[in-house]
C-alpha atoms as a PDB file:
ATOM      1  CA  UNK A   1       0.000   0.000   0.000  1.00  0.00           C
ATOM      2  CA  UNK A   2       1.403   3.272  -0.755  1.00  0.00           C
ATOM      3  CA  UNK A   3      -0.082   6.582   0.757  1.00  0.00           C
ATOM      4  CA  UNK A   4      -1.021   9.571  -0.344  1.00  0.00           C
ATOM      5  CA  UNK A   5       1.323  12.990   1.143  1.00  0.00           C
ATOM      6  CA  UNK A   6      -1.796  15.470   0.364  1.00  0.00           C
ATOM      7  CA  UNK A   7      -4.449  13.388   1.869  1.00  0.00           C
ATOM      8  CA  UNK A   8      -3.317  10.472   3.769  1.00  0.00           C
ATOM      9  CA  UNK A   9      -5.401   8.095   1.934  1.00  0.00           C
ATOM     10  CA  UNK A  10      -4.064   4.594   1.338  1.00  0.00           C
ATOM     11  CA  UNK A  11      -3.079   3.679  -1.891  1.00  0.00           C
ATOM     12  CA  UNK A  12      -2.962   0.217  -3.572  1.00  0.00           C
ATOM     13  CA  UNK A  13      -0.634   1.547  -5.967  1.00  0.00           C
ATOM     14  CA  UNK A  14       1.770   4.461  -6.584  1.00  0.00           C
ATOM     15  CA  UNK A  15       0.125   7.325  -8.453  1.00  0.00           C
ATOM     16  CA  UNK A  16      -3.384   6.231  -8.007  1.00  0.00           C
ATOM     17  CA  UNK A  17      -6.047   8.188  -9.207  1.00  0.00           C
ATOM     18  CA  UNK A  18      -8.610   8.951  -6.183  1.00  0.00           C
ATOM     19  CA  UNK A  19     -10.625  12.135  -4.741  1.00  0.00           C
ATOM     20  CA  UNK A  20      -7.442  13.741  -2.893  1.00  0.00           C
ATOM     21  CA  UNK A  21      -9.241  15.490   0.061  1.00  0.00           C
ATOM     22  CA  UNK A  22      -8.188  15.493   3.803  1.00  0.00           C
ATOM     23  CA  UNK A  23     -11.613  14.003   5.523  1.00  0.00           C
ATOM     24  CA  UNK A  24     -11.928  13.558   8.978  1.00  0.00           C
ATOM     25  CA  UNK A  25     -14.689  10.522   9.517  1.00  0.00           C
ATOM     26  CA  UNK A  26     -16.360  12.533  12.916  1.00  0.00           C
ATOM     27  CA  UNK A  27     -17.666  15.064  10.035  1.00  0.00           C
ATOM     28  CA  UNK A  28     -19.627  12.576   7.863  1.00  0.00           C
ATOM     29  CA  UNK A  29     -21.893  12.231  11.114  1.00  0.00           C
ATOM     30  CA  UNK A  30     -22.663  16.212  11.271  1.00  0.00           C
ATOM     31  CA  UNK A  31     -25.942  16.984  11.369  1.00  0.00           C
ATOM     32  CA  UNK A  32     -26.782  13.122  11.143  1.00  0.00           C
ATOM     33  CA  UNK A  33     -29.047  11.113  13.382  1.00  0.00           C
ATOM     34  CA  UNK A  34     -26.816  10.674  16.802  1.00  0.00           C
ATOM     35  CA  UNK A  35     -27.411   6.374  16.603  1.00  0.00           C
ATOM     36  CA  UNK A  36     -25.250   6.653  13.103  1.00  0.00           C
ATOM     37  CA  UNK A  37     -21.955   7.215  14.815  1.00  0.00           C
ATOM     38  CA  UNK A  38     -22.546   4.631  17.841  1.00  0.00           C
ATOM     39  CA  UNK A  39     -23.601   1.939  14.445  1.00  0.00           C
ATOM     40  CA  UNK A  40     -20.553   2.637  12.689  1.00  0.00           C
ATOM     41  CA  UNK A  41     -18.106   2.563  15.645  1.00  0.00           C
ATOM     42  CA  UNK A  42     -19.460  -1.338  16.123  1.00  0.00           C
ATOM     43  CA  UNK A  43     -19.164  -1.741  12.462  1.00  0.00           C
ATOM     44  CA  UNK A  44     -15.313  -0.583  12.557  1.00  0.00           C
ATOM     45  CA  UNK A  45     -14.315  -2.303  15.955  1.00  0.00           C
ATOM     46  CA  UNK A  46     -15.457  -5.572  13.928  1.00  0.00           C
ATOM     47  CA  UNK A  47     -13.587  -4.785  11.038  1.00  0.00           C
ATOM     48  CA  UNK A  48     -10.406  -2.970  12.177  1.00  0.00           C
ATOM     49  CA  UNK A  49      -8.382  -5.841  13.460  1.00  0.00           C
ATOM     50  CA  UNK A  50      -8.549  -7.888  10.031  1.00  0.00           C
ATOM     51  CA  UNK A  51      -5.571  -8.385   8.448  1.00  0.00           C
ATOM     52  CA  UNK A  52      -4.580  -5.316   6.167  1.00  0.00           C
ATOM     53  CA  UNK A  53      -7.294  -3.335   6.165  1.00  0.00           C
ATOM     54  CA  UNK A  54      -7.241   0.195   5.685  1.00  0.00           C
ATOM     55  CA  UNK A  55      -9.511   3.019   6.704  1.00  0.00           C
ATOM     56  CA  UNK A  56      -9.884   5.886   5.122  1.00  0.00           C
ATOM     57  CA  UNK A  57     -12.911   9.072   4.376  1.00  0.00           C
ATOM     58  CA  UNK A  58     -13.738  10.237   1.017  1.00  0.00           C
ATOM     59  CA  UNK A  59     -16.368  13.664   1.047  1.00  0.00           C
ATOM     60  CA  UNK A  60     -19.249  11.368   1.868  1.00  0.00           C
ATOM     61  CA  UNK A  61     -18.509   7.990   2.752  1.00  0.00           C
ATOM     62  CA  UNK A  62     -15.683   5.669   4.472  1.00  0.00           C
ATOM     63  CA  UNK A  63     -14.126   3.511   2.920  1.00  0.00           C
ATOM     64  CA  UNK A  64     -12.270  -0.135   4.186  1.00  0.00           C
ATOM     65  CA  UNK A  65     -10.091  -1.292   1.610  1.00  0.00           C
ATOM     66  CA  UNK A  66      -7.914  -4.835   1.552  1.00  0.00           C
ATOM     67  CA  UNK A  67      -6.342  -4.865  -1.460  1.00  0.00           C
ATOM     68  CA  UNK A  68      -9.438  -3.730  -3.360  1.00  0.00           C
ATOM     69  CA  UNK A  69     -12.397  -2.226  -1.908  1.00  0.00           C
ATOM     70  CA  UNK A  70     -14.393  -4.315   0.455  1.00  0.00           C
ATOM     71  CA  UNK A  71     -16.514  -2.342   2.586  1.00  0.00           C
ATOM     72  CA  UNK A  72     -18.693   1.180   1.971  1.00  0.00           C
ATOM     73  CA  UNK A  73     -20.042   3.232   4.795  1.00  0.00           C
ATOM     74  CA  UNK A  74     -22.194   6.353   3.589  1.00  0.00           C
ATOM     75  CA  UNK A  75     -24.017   8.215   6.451  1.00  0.00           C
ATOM     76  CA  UNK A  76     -26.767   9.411   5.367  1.00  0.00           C
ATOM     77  CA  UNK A  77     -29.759  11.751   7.182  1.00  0.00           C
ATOM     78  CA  UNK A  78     -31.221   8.892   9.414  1.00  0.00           C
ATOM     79  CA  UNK A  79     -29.327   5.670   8.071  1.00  0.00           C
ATOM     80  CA  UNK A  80     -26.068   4.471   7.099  1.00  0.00           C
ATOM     81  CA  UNK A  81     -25.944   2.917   3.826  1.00  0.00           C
ATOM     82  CA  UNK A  82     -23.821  -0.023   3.625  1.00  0.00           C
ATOM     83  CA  UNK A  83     -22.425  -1.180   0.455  1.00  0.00           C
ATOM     84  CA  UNK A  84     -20.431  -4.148   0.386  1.00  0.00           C
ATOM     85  CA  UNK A  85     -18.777  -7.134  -2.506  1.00  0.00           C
ATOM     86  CA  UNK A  86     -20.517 -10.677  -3.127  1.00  0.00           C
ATOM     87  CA  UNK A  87     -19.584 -13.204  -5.979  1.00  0.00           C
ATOM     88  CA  UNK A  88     -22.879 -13.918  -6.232  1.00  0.00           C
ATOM     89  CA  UNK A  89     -26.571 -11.756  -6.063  1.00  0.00           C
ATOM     90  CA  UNK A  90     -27.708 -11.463  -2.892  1.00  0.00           C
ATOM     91  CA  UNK A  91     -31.615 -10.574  -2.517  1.00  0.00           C
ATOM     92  CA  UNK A  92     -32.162 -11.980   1.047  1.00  0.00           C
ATOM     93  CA  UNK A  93     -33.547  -9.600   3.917  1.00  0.00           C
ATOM     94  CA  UNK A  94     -32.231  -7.270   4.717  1.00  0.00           C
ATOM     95  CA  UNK A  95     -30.137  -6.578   1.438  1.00  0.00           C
ATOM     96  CA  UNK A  96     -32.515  -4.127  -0.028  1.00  0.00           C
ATOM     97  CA  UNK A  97     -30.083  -3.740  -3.556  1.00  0.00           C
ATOM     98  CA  UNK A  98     -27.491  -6.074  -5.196  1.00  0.00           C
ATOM     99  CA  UNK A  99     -26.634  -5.117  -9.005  1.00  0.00           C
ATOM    100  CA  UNK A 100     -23.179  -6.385 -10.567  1.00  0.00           C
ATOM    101  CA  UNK A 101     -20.238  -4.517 -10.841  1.00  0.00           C
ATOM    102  CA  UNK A 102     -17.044  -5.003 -12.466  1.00  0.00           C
ATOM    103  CA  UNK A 103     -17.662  -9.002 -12.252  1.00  0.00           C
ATOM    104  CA  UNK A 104     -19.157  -8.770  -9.296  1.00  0.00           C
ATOM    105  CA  UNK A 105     -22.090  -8.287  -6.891  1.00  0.00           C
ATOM    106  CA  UNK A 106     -22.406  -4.567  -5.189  1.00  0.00           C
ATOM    107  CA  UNK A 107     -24.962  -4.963  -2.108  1.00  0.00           C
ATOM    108  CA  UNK A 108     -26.646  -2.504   0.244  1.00  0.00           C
ATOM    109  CA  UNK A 109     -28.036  -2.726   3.135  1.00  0.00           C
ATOM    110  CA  UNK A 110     -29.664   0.550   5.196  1.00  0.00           C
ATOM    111  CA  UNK A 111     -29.258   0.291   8.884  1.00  0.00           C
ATOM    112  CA  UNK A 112     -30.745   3.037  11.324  1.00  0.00           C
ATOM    113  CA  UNK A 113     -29.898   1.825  14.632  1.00  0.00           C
ATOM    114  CA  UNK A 114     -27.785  -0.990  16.879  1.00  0.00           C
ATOM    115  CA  UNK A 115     -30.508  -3.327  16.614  1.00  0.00           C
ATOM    116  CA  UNK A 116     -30.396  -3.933  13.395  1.00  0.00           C
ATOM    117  CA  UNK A 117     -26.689  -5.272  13.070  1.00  0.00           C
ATOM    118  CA  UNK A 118     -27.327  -8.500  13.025  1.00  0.00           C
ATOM    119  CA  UNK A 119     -24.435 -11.594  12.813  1.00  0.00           C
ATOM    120  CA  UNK A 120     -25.335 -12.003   8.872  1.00  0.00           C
ATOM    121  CA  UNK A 121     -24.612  -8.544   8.439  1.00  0.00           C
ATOM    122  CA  UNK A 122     -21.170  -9.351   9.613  1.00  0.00           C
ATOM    123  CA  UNK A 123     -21.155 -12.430   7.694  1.00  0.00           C
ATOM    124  CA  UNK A 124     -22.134 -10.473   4.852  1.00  0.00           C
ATOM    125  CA  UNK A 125     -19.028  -8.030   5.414  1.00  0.00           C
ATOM    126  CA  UNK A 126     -16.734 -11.003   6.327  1.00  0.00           C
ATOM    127  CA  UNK A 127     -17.226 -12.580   3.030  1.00  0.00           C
ATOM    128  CA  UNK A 128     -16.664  -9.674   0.764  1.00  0.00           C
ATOM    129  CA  UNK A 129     -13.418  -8.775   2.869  1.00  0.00           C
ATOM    130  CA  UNK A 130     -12.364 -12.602   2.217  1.00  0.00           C
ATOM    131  CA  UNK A 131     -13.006 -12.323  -1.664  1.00  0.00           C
ATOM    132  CA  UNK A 132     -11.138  -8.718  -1.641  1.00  0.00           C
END
């Protein structure tokens, strides 16, 4: 992984193309329902400790990248909007979206409080970090 001087992204490669903007992830949540930021703490204490994963904030979403891009986390007004990789179309509750992309499946999911994070959601984000 290389990493970019401007905005402290990480890279996969040198020269990269990406949106080069310092983000800190606290501002996504402004002016967001309070229950977003508690959700996606959980969701990044799960992920954080896997093996070469990196964090990082674009202008409206974080992203978790191991060697390609596993995980999406958009907050949104009263929901975050997770978007994550399957090999294969997933249309089971509570995926509410799964169109391909690039050979594979994208997948969201829209979660507006603790509750909801369920052990297939985790499942869910386990096996598209696995086929990253």
């Amino acid at each position: 992984m290389q990493t970019c001087p401007k905005c402290e992204r990480e890279l996969r490669k040198p020269n990269q193309w990406h949106y080069c903007l310092k983000v800190n992830i606290g501002d996504l949540f402004k002016n967001k329902e309070e229950e977003l930021e508690f959700i996606f703490d959980r969701l990044l204490a799960e992920v954080v400790d896997w093996d070469d994963v990196a964090v990082s904030a674009t202008k409206n979403c974080i992203l978790f990248v191991h060697n390609i891009t596993f995980l999406v986390i958009k907050p949104m007004k009263k929901q975050l909007d997770i978007k994550f990789g399957s090999e294969n179309e997933q249309t089971q509750f509570p995926i509410i979206k799964s169109a391909i992309w690039n050979s594979k499946y994208e997948n969201h999911i829209r979660v507006s409080n603790l509750d909801e994070l369920t052990t297939d959601i985790y499942s869910f984000i386990k096996k598209s970090y696995q086929i990253s």
